[in-house]
N, C-alpha and C. Protein backbone atom coordinates (compact mmCIF):
# COMPACT_ATOMS: atom_id res chain seq x y z
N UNK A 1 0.85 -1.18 0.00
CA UNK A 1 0.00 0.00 0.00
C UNK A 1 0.89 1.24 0.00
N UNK A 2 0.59 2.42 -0.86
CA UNK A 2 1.63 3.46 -0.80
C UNK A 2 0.49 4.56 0.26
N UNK A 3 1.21 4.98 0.79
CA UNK A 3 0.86 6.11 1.75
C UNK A 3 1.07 7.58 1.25
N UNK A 4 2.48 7.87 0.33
CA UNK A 4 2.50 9.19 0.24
C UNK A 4 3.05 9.33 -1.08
N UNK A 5 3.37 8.23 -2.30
CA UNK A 5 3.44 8.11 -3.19
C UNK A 5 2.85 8.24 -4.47
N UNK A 6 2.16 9.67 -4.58
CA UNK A 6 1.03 9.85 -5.66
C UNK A 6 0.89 9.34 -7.14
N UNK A 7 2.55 9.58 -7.38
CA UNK A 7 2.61 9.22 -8.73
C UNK A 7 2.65 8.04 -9.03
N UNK A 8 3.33 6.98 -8.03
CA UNK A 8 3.36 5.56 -7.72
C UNK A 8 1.87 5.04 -8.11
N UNK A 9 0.86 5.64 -7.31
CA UNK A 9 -0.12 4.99 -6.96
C UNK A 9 -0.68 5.47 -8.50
N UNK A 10 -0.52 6.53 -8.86
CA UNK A 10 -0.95 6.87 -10.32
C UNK A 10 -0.98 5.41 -11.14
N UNK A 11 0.33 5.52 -11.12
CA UNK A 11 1.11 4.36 -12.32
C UNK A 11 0.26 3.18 -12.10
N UNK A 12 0.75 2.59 -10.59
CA UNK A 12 -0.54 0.84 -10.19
C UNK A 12 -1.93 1.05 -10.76
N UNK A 13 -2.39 2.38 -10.50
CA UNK A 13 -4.19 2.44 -11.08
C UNK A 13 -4.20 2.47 -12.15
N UNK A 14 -3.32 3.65 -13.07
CA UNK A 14 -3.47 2.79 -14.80
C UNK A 14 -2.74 1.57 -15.28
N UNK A 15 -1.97 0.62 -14.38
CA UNK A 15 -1.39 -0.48 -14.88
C UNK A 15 -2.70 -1.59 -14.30
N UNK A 16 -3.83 -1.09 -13.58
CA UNK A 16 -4.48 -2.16 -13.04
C UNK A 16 -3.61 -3.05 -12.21
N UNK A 17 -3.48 -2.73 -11.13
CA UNK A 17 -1.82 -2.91 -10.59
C UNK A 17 -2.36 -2.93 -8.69
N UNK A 18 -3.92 -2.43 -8.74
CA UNK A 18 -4.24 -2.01 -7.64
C UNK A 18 -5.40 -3.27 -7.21
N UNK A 19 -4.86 -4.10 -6.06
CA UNK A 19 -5.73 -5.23 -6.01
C UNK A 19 -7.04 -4.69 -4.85
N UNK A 20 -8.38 -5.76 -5.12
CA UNK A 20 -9.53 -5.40 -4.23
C UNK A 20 -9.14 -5.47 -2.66
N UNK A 21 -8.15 -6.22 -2.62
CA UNK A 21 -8.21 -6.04 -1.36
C UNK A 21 -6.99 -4.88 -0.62
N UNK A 22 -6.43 -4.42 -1.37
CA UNK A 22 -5.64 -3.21 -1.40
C UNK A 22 -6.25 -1.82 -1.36
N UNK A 23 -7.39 -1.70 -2.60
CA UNK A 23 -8.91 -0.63 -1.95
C UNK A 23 -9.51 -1.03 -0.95
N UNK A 24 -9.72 -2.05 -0.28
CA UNK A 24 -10.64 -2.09 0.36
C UNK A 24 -9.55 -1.52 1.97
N UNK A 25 -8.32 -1.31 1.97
CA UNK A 25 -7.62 -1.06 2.83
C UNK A 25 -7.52 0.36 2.47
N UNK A 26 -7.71 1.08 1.50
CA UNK A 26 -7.67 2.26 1.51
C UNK A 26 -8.77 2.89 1.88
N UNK A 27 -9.97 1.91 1.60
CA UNK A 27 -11.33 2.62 2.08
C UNK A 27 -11.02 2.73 3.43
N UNK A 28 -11.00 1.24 3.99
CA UNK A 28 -10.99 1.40 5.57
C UNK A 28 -10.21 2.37 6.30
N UNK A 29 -8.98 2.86 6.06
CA UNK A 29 -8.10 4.19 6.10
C UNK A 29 -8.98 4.96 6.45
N UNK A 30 -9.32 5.78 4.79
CA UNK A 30 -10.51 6.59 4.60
C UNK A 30 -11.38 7.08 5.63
N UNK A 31 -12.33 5.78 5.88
CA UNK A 31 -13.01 5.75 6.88
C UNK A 31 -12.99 5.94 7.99
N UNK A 32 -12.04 5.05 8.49
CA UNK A 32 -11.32 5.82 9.99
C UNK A 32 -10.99 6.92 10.27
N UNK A 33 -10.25 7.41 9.51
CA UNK A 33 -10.21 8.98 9.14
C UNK A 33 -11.15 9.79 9.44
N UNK A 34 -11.50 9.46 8.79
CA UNK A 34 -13.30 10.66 8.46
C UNK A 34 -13.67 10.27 9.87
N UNK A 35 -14.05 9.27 10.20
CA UNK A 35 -15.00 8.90 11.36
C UNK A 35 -13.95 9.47 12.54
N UNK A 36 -13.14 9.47 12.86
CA UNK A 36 -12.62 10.04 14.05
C UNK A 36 -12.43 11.54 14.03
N UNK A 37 -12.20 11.85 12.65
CA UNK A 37 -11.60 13.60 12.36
C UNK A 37 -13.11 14.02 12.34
N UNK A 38 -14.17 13.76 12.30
CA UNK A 38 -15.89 14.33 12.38
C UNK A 38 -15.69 14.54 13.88
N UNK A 39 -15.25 13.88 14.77
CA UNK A 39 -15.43 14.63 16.22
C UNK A 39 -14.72 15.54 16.48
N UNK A 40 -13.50 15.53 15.89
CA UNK A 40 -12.53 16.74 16.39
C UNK A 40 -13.02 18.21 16.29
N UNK A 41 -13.68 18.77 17.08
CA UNK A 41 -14.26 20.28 17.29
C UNK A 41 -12.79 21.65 17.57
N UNK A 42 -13.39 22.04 18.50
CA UNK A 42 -12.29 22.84 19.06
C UNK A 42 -11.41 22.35 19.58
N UNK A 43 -9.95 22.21 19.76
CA UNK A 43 -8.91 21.38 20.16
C UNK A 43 -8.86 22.10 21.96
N UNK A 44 -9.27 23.09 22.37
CA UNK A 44 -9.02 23.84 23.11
C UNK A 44 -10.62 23.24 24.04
N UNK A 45 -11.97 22.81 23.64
CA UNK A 45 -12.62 22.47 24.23
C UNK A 45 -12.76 20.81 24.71
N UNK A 46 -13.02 20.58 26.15
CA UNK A 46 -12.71 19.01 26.19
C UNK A 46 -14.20 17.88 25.43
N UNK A 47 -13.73 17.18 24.97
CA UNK A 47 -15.08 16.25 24.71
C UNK A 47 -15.65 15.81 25.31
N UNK A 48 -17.21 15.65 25.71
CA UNK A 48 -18.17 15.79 26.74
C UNK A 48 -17.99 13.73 27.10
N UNK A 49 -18.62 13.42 28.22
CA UNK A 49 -18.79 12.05 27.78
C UNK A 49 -19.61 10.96 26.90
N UNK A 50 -20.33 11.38 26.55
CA UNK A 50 -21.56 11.28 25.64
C UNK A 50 -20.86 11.36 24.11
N UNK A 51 -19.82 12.29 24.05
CA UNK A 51 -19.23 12.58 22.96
C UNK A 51 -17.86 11.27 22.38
N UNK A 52 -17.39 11.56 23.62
CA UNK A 52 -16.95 10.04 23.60
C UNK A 52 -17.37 8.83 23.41
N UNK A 53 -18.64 8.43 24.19
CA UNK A 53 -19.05 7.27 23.79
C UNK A 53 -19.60 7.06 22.25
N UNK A 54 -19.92 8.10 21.78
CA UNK A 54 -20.64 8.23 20.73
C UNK A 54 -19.26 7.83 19.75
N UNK A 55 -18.13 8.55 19.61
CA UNK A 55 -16.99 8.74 19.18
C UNK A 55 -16.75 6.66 18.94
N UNK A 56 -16.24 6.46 20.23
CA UNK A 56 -16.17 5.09 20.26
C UNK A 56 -16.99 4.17 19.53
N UNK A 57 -18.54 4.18 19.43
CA UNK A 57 -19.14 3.59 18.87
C UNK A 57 -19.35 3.28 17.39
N UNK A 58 -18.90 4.77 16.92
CA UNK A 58 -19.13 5.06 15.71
C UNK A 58 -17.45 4.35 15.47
N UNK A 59 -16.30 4.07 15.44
CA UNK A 59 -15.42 3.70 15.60
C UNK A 59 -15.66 2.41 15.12
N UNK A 60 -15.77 1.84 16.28
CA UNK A 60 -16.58 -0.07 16.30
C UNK A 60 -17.68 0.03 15.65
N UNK A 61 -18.70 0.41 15.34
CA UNK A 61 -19.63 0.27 13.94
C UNK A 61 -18.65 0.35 12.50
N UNK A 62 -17.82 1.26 12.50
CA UNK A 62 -17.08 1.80 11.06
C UNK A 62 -16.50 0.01 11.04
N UNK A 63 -14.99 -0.23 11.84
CA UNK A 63 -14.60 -1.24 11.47
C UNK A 63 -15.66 -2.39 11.48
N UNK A 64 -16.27 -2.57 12.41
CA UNK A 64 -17.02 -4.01 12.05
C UNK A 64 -17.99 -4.31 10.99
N UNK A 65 -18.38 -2.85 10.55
CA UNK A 65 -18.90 -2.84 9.22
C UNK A 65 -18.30 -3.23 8.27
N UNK A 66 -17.04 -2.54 7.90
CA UNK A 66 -15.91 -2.61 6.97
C UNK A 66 -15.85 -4.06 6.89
N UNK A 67 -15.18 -4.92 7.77
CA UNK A 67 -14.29 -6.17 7.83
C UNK A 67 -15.92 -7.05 8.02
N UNK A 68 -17.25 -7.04 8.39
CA UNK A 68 -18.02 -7.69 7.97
C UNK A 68 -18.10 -7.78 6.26
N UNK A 69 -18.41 -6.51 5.93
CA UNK A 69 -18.64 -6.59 4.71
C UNK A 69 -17.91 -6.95 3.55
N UNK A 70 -16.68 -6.74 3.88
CA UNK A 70 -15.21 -7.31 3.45
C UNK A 70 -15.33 -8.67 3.26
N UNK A 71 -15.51 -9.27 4.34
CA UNK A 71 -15.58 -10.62 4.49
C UNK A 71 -16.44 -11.82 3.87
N UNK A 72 -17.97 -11.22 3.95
CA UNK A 72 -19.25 -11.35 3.06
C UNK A 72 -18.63 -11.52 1.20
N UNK A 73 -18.35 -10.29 0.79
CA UNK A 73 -17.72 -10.39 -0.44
C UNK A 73 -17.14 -11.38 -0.38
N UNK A 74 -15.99 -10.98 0.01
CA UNK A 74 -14.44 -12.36 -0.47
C UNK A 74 -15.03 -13.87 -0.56
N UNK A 75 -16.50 -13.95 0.59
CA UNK A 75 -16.79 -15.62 0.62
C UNK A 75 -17.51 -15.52 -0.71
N UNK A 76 -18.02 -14.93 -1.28
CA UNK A 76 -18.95 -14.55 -2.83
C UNK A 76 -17.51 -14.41 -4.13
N UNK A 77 -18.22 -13.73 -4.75
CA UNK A 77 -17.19 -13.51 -6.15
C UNK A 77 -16.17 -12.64 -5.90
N UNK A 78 -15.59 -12.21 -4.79
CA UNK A 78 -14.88 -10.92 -4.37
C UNK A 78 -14.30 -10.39 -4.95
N UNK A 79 -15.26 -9.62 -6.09
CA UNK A 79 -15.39 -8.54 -7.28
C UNK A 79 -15.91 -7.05 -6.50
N UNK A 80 -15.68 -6.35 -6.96
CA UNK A 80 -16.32 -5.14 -7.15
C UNK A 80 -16.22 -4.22 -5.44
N UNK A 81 -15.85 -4.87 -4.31
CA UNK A 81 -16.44 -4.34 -2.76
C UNK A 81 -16.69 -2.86 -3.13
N UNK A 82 -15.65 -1.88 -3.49
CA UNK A 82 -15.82 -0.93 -3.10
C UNK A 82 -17.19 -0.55 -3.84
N UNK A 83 -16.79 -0.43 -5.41
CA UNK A 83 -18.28 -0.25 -6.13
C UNK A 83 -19.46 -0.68 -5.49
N UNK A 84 -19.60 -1.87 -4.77
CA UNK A 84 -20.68 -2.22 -3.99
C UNK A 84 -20.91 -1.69 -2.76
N UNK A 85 -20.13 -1.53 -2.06
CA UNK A 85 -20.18 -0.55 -0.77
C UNK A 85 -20.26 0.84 -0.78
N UNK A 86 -19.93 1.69 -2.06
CA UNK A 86 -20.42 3.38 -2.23
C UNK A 86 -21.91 2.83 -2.61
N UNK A 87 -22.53 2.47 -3.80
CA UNK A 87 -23.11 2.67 -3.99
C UNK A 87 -24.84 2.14 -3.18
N UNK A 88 -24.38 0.86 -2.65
CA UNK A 88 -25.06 0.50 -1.76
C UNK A 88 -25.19 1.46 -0.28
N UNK A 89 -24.17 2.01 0.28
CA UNK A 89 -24.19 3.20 0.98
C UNK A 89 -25.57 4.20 0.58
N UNK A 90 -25.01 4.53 -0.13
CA UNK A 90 -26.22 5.89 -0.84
C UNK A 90 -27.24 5.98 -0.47
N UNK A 91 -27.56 4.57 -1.20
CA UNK A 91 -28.81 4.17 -0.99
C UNK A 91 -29.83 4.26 0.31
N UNK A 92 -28.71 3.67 1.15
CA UNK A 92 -29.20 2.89 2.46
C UNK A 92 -29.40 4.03 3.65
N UNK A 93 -28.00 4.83 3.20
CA UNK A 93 -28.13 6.78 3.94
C UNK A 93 -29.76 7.05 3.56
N UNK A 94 -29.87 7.22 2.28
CA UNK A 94 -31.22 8.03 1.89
C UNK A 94 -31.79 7.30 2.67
N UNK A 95 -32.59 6.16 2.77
CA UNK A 95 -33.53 5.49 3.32
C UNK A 95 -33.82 6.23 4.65
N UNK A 96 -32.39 6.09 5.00
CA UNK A 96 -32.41 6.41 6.79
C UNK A 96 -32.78 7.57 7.08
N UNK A 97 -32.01 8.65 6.38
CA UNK A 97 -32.24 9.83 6.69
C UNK A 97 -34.14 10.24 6.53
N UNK A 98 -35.11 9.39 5.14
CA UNK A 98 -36.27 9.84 5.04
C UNK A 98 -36.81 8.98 6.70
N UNK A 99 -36.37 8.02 6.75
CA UNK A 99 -36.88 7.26 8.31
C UNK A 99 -36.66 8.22 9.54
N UNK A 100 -35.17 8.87 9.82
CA UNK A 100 -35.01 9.29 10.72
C UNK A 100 -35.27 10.99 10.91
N UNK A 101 -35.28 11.57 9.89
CA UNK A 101 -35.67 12.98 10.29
C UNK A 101 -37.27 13.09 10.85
N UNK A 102 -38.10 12.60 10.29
CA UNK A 102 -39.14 12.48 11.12
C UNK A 102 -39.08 12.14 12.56
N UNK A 103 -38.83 11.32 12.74
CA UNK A 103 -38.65 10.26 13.88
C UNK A 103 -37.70 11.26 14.95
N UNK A 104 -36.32 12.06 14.18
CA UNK A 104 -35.70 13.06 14.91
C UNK A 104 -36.55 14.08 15.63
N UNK A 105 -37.46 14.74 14.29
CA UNK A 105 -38.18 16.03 14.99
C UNK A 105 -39.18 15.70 16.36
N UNK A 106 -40.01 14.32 16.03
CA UNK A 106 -41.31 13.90 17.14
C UNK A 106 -39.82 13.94 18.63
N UNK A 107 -38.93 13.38 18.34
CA UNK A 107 -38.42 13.48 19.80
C UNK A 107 -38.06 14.58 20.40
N UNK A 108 -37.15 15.74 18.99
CA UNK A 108 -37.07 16.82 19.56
C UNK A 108 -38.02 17.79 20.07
N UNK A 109 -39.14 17.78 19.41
CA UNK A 109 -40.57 18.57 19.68
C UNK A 109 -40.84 18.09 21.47
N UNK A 110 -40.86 16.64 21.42
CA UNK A 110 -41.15 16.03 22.72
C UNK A 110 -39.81 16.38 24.20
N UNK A 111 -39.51 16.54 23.50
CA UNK A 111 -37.90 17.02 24.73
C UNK A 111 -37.98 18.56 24.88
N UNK A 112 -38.58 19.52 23.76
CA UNK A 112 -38.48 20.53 24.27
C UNK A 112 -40.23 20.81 24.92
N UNK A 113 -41.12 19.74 24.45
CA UNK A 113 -42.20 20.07 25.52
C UNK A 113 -42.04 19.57 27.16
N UNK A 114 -41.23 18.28 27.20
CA UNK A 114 -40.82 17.86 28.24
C UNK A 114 -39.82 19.14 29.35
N UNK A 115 -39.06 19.78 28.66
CA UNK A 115 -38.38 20.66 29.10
C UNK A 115 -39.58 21.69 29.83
N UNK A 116 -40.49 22.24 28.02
CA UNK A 116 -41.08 23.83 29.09
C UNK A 116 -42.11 23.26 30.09
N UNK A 117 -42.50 21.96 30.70
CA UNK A 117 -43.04 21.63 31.76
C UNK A 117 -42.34 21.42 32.96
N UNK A 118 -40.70 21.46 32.84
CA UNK A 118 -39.98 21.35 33.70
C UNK A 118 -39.89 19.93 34.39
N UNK A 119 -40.20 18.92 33.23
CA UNK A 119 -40.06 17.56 33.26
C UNK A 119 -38.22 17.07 33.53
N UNK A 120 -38.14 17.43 32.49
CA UNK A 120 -36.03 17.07 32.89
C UNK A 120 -35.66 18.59 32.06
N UNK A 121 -34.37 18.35 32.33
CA UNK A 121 -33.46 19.72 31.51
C UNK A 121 -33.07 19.26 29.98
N UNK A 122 -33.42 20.01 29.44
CA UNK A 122 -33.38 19.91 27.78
C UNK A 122 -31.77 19.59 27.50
N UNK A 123 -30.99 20.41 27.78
CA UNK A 123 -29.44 19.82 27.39
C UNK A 123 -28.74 18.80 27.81
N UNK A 124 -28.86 18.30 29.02
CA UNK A 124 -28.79 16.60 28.83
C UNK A 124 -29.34 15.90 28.29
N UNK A 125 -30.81 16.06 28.08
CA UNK A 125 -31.48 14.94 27.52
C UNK A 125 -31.41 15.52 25.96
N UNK A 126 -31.07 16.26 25.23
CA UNK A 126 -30.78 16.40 23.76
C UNK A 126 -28.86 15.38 23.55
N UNK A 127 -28.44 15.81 24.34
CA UNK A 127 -26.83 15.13 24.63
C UNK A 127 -27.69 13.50 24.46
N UNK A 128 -28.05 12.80 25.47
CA UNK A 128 -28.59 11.48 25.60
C UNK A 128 -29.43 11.15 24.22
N UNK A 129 -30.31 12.20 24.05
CA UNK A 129 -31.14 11.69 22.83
C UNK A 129 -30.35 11.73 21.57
N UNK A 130 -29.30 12.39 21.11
CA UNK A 130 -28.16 12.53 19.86
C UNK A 130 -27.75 11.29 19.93
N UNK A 131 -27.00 10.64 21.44
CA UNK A 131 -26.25 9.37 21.53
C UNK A 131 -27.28 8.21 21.00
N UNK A 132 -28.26 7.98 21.49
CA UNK A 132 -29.47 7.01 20.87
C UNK A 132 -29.59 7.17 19.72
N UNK A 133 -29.71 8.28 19.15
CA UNK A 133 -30.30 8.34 17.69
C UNK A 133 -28.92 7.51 17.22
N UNK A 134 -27.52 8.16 16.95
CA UNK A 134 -26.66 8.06 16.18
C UNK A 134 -26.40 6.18 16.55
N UNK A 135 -26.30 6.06 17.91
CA UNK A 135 -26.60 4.61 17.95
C UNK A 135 -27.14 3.63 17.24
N UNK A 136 -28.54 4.19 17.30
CA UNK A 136 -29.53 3.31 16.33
C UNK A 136 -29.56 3.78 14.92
N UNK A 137 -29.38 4.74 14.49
CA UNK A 137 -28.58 4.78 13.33
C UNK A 137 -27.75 3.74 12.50
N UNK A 138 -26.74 3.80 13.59
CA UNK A 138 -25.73 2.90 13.05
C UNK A 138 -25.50 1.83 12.65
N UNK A 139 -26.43 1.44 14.18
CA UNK A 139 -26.23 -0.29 13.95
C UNK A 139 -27.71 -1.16 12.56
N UNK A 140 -28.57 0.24 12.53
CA UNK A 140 -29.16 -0.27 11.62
C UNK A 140 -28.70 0.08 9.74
N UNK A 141 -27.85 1.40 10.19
CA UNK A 141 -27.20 0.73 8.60
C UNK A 141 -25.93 -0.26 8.68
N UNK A 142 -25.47 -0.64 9.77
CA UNK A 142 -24.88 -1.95 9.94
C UNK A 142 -25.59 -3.07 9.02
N UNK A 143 -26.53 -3.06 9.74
CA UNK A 143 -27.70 -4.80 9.35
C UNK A 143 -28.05 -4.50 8.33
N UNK A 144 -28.60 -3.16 7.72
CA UNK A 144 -28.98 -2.98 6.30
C UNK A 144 -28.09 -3.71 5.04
N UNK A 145 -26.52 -3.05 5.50
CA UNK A 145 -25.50 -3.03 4.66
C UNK A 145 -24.91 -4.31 4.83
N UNK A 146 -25.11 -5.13 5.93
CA UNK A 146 -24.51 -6.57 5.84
C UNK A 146 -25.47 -7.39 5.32
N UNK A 147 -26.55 -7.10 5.12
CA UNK A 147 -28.04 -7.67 5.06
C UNK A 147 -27.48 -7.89 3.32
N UNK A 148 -27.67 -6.61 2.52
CA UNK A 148 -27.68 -6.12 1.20
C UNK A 148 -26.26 -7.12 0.79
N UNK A 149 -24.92 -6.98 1.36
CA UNK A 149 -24.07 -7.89 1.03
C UNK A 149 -24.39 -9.13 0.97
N UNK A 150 -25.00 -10.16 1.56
CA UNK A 150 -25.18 -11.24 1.79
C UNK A 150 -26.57 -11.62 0.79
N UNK A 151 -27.14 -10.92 0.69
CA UNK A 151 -28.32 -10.70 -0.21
C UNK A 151 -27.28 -10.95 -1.81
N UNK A 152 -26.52 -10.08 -2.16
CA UNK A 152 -25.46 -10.10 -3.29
C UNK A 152 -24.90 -11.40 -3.49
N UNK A 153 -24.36 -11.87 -2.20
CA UNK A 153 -23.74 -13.20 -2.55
C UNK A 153 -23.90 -14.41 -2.28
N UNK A 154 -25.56 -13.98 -2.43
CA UNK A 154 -25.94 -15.18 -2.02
C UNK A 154 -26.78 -15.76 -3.53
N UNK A 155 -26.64 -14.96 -4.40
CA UNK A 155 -27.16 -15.35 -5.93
C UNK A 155 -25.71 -15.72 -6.60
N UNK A 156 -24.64 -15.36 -6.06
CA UNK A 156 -23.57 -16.43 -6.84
C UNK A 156 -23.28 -17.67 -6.58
């Protein structure tokens, strides 16, 4: 795998030189990346605990997604992962997002009526309710996306 070798990596991609399981290590990179550098806020403010756990989770969802889905393939025709994992992504985001913005607002509406009755305090329980959502989020485009893989290779 080249790390800082542009032109290198140039050359392997037009020699077809770049094996699936060599992208699929660049995705996972990628990914990790992104998924840990999305929490980094102010370097100067500390991360709450909630923020952390959330941090962590999303962490262990990213890899066990990755290396499930990784794995699923390779036992199938282990052609195409990445092409199958963007575009199956897409998909599976949209779904969620038309599922969960609804589903977001009824709780937020309900937390800030809970609040002006002086039921609990709105900024913990928005902190707690973010961690649940992104939770269940996750683990359900987990099952979606391992679901959809196995669904794929299970017609070869």
């Amino acid at each position: 795998m080249i790390w800082f070798d542009i032109k290198q990596l140039e050359k392997n991609l037009k020699d077809n030189a770049v094996s699936e399981k060599e992208t699929f290590t660049y995705l996972f990179v990628l990914l990790l990346i992104s998924t840990i550098f999305s929490y980094v806020n102010d370097p100067e403010a500390p991360l709450q605990l909630t923020t952390r756990i959330e941090l962590t989770l999303d962490v262990v969802l990213t890899v066990l997604m990755l290396k499930t889905t990784y794995d699923i393939n390779a036992k199938g025709d282990n052609r195409d992962y990445v092409k199958r994992f963007m575009t199956l992504t897409m998909v599976i985001m949209i779904r969620l997002v038309v599922f969960a913005v609804p589903v977001m607002l009824v709780g937020l509406m309900t937390l800030q009526l809970l609040d002006h009755f002086n039921v609990l305090s709105l900024s913990n329980a928005k902190l707690y309710f973010d961690l649940a959502v992104t939770f269940s989020l996750g683990v359900a485009f987990y099952f979606m996306l391992t679901q959809s893989f196995k669904r794929i290779n299970s017609t070869l």
